[in-house]
Protein backbone atom coordinates (compact mmCIF):
# COMPACT_ATOMS: atom_id res chain seq x y z
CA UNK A 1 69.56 184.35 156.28
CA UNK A 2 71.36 182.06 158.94
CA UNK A 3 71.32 183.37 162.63
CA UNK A 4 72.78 180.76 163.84
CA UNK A 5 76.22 181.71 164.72
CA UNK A 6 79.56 181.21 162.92
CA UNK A 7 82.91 179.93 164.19
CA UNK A 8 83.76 183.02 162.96
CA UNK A 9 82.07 185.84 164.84
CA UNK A 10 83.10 185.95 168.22
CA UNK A 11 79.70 186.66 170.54
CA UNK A 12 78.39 183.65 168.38
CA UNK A 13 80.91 180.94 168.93
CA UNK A 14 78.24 178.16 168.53
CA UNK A 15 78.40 176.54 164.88
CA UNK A 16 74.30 176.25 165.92
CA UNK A 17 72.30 176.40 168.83
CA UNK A 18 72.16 172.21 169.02
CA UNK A 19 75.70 172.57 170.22
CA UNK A 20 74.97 173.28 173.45
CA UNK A 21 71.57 171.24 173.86
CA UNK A 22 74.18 168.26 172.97
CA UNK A 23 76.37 168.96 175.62
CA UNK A 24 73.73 169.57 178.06
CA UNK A 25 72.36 166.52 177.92
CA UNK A 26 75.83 164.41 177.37
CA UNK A 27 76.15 165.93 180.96
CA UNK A 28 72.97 165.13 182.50
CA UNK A 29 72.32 161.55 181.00
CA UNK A 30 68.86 159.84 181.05
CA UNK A 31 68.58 158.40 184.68
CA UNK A 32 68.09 154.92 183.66
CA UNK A 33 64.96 154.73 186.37
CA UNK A 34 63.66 157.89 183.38
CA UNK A 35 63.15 159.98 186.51
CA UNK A 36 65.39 162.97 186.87
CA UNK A 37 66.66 162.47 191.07
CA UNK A 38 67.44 166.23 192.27
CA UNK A 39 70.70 166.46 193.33
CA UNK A 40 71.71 163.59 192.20
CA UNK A 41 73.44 162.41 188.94
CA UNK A 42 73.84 157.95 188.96
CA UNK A 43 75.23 157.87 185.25
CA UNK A 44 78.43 160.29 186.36
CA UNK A 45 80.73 161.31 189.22
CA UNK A 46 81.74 165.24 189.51
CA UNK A 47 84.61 164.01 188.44
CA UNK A 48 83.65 162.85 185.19
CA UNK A 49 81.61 165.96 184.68
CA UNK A 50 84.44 167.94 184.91
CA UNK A 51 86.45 165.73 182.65
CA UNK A 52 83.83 166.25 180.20
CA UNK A 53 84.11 169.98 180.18
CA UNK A 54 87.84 169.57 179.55
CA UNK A 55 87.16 167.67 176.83
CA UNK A 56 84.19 169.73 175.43
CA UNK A 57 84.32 171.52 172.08
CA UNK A 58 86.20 174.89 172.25
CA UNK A 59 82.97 176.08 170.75
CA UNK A 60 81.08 175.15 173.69
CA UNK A 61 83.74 176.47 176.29
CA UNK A 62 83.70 179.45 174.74
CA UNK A 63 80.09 179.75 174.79
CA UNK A 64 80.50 179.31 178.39
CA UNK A 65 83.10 181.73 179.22
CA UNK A 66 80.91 184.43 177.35
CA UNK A 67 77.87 183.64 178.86
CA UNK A 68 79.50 183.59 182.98
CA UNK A 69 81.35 186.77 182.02
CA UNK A 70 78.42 188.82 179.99
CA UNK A 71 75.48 187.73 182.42
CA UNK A 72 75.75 190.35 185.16
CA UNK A 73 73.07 191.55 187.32
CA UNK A 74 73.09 194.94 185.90
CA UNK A 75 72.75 192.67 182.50
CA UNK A 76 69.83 190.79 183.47
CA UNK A 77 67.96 194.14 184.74
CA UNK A 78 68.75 195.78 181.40
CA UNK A 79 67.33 192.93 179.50
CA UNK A 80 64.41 192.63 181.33
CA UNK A 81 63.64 195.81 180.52
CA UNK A 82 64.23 195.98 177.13
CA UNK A 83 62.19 192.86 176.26
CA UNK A 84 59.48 192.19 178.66
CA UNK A 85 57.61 195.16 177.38
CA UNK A 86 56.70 192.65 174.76
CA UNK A 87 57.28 195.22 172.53
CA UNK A 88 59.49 193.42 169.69
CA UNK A 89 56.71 192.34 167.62
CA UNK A 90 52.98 190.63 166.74
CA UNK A 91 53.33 186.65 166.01
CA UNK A 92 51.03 183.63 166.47
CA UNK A 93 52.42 180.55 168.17
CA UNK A 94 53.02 178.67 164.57
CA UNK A 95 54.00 181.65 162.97
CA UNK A 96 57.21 181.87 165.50
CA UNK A 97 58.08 178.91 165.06
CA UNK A 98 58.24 179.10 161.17
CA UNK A 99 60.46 182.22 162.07
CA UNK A 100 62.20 179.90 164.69
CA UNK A 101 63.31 178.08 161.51
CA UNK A 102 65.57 180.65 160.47
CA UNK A 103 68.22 179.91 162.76
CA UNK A 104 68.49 176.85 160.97
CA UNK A 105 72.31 176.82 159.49
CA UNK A 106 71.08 176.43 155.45
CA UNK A 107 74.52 176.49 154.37
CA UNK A 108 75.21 172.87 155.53
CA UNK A 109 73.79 170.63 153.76
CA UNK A 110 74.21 168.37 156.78
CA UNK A 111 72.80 170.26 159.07
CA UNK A 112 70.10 168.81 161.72
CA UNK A 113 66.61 169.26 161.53
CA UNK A 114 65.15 172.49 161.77
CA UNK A 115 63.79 173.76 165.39
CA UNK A 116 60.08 173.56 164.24
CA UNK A 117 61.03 169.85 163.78
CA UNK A 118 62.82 169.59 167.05
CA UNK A 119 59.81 171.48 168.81
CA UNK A 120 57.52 168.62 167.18
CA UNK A 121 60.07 165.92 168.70
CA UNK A 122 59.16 167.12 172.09
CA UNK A 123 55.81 167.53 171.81
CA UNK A 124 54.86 164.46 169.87
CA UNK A 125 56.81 162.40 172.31
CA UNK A 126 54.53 164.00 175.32
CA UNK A 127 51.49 163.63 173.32
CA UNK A 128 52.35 160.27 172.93
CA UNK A 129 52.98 159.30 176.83
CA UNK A 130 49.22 160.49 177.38
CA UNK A 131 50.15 164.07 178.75
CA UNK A 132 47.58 166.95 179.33
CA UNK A 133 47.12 168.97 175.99
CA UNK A 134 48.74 171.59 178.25
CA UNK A 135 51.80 170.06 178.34
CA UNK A 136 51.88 169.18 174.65
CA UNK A 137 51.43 172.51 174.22
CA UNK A 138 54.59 173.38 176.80
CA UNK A 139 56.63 170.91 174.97
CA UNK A 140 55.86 172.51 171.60
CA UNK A 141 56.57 176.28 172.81
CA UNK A 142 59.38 175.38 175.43
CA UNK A 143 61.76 177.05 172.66
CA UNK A 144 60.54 179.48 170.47
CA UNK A 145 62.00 182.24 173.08
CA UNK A 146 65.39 181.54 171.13
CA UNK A 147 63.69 183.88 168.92
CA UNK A 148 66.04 186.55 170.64
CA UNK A 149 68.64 185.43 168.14
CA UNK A 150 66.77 186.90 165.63
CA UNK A 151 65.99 189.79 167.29
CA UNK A 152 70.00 190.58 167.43
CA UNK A 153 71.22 189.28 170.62
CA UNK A 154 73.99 187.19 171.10
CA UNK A 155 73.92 183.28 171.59
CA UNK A 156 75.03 183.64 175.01
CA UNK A 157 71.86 185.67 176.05
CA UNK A 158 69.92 183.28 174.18
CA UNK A 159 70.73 179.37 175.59
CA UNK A 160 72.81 178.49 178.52
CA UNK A 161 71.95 176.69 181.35
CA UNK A 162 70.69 179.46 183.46
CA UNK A 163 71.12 180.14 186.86
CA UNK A 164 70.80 183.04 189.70
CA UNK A 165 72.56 186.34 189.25
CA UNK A 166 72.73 188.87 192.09
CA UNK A 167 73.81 186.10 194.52
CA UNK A 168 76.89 183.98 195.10
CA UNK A 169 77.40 181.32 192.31
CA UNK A 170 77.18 177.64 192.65
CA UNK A 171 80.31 175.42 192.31
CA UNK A 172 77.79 172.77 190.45
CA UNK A 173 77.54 175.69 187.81
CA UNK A 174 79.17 174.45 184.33
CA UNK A 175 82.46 176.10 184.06
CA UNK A 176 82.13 177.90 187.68
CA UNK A 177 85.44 179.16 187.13
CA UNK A 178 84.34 181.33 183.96
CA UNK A 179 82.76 183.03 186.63
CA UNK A 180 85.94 184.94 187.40
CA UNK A 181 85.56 187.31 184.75
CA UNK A 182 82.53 188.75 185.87
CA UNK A 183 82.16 191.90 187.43
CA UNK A 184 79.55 190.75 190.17
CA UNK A 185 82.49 188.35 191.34
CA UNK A 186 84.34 191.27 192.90
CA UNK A 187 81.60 192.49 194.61
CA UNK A 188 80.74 191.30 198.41
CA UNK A 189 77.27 192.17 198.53
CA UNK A 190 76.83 190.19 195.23
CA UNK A 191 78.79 186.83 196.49
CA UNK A 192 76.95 185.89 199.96
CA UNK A 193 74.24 182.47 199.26
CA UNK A 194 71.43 185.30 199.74
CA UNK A 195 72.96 188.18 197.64
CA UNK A 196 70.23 190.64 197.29
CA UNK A 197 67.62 188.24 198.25
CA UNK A 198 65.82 186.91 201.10
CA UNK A 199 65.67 183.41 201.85
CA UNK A 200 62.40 181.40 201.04
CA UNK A 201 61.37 184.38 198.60
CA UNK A 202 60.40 182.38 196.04
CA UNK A 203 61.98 181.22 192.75
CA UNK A 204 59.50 184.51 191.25
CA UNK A 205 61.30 186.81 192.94
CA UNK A 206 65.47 185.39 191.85
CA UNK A 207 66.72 187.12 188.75
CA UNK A 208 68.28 183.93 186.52
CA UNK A 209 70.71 184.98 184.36
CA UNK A 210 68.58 186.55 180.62
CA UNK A 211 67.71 183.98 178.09
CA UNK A 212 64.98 182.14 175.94
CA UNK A 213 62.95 180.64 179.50
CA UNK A 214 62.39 183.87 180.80
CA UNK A 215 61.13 185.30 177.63
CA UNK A 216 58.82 182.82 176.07
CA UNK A 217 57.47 182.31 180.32
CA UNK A 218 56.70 186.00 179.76
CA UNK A 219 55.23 185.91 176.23
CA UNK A 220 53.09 182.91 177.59
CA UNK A 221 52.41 183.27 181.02
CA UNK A 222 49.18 184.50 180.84
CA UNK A 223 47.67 181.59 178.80
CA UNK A 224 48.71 178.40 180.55
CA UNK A 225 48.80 176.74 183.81
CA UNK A 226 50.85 177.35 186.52
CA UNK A 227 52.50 173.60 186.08
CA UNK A 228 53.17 174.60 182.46
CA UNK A 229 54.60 178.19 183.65
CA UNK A 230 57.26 176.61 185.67
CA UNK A 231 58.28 173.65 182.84
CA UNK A 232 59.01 176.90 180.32
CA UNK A 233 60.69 179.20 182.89
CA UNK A 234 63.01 176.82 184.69
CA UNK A 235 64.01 174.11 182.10
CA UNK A 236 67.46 175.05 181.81
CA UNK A 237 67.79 176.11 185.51
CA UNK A 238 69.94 172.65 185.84
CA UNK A 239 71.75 174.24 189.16
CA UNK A 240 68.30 173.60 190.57
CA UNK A 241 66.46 171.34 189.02
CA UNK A 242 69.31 168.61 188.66
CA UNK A 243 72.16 169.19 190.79
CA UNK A 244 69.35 170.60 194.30
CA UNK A 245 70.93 173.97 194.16
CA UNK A 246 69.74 177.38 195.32
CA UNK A 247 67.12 175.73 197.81
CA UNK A 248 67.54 178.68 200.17
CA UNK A 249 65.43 180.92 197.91
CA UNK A 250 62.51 178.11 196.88
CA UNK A 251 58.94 178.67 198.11
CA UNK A 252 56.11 175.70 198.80
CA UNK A 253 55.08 176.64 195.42
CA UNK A 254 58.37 175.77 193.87
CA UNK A 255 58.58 172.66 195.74
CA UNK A 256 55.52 171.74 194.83
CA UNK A 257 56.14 172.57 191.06
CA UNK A 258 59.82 170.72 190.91
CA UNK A 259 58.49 167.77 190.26
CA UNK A 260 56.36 168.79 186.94
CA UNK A 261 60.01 170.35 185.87
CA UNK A 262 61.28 167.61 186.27
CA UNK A 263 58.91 165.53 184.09
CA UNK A 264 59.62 167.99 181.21
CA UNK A 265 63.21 167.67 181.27
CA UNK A 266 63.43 164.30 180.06
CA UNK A 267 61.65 164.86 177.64
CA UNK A 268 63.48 168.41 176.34
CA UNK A 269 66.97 166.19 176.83
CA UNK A 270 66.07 163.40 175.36
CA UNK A 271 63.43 163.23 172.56
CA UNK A 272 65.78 164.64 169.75
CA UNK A 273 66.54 162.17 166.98
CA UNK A 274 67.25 162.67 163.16
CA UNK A 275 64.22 161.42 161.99
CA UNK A 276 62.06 164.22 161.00
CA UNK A 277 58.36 164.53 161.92
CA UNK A 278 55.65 164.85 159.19
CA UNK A 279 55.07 168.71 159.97
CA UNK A 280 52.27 169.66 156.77
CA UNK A 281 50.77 166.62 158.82
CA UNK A 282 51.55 167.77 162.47
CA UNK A 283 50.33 171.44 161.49
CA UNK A 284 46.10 171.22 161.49
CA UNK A 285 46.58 169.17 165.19
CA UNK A 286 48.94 171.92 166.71
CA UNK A 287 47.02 175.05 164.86
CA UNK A 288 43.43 173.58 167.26
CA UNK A 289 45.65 173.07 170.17
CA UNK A 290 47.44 176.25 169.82
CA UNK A 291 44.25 178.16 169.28
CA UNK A 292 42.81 176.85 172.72
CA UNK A 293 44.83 178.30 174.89
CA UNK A 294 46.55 181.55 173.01
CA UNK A 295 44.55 184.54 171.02
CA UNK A 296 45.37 184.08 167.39
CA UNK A 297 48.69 186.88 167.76
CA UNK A 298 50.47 187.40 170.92
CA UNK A 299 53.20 190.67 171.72
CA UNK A 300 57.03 189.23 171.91
């Protein structure tokens, strides 16, 4: 069964998921340095950005105008809720992301490679550079919180570059202007740079707006290094991470962690390709490095 999302159904606008990992990183190009400079973007002005969004796929836009209109704060809390019990279901690591593979659109026979194989992308391309087995691990997990899809929830809850709710929004947002559509726009309290928060906090303490980080951090968290915590919770926080947004609420801890985010996003942007990896291959390395860290099921 494809989960994937059809043209067709309108919470799903996405022909697949890829769609909007493609426009995320035609946005944010590779820094041609290979470091990702906060705040800063050399490859485009804001002006091109925003001439790429005109020109973007009406899939993607209307990804986006879901996604600023759905993810509320009262959202976010319900969400929470519902799935951070970690209540859904028992699954090893491997075993999700077989079950990852079903959001793979089997009617095409086109169609990309599977996630498992884009999962394996990452990961062999970290292994490769010399990385920790930590972050191998990071790279080969970073996704399976899309998962959600199969558990019935829409693709806008699912992927999205994510970003504070509960506080005012940032114009470096994608499509800020979706933004008017969404009930927390109207209200005061809801639209000062603090919101509901205090500043310095700490990042643990923000609510981002519901998705796949925030659920595979909390599936993981309890297994892996802090370093690896932050690459899995905040690697679609682009407001932050890339454009040096939402400062006021960052801790030394986050500050001190930025720059390990950082590190993973070039290689979650920018490892894809359409060669497949050998995965009956891959599978006996990943199965010893999986079992290191994680107990042989874990509760999603």
């Amino acid at each position: 069964m494809t989960i994937s999302g059809k043209p067709s159904d309108p919470q799903n606008p996405l022909g697949d998921l890829e769609e909007w990992d493609d426009f995320v990183k035609e946005r944010y190009p590779e820094p041609a340095d290979k470091q990702a400079l906060v705040g800063t973007n050399p490859e485009k002005t804001e002006e091109q950005f925003r001439d790429y969004e005109a020109e973007a796929r009406s899939s993607v836009r209307e990804f986006y105008r879901l996604n600023h209109r759905g993810q509320t704060l009262d959202f976010v809390r319900q969400k929470r809720d519902e799935y951070l019990s970690l209540s859904q279901r028992e699954m090893g690591v491997w075993e999700a992301a077989e079950f990852l593979n079903t959001l793979v659109d089997d009617s095409d026979p086109d169609t990309d490679l599977s996630q498992l194989a884009h999962l394996l992308q990452t990961s062999e391309q970290i292994r490769n550079d010399g990385h920790p087995r930590w972050f191998v691990l990071a790279g080969f997990i970073h996704d399976l919180g899309k998962v959600l899809c199969l558990f019935g929830e829409p693709q806008w809850a699912v992927v999205g570059d994510t970003f504070p709710v509960g506080c005012a929004y940032s114009d470096k947002i994608v499509f800020p202007e979706y933004f008017d559509a969404n009930p927390d726009k109207q209200s005061a309290e809801l639209q000062t740079p603090l919101g509901i928060y205090e500043e310095g906090c700490g990042l643990d303490n923000v609510l981002l707006s519901w998705g796949h980080d925030e659920y595979i951090y909390h599936v993981t968290k309890n297994h892996l290094p802090v370093e690896a915590q932050y690459m899995l919770r905040y690697h679609s926080f682009y407001p932050w991470h890339r454009e040096g947004e939402y400062n006021q609420f960052t801790n030394a801890q986050d500050r001190e962690m930025l720059k390990w985010v950082l590190e993973f996003n070039r290689y979650d942007l920018y490892t894809k390709s359409h060669e497949p990896p050998d995965v009956a291959g891959l599978k006996p390395y990943y199965e010893d490095l999986i079992a290191e860290y994680f107990p042989a099921k874990l509760c999603w």
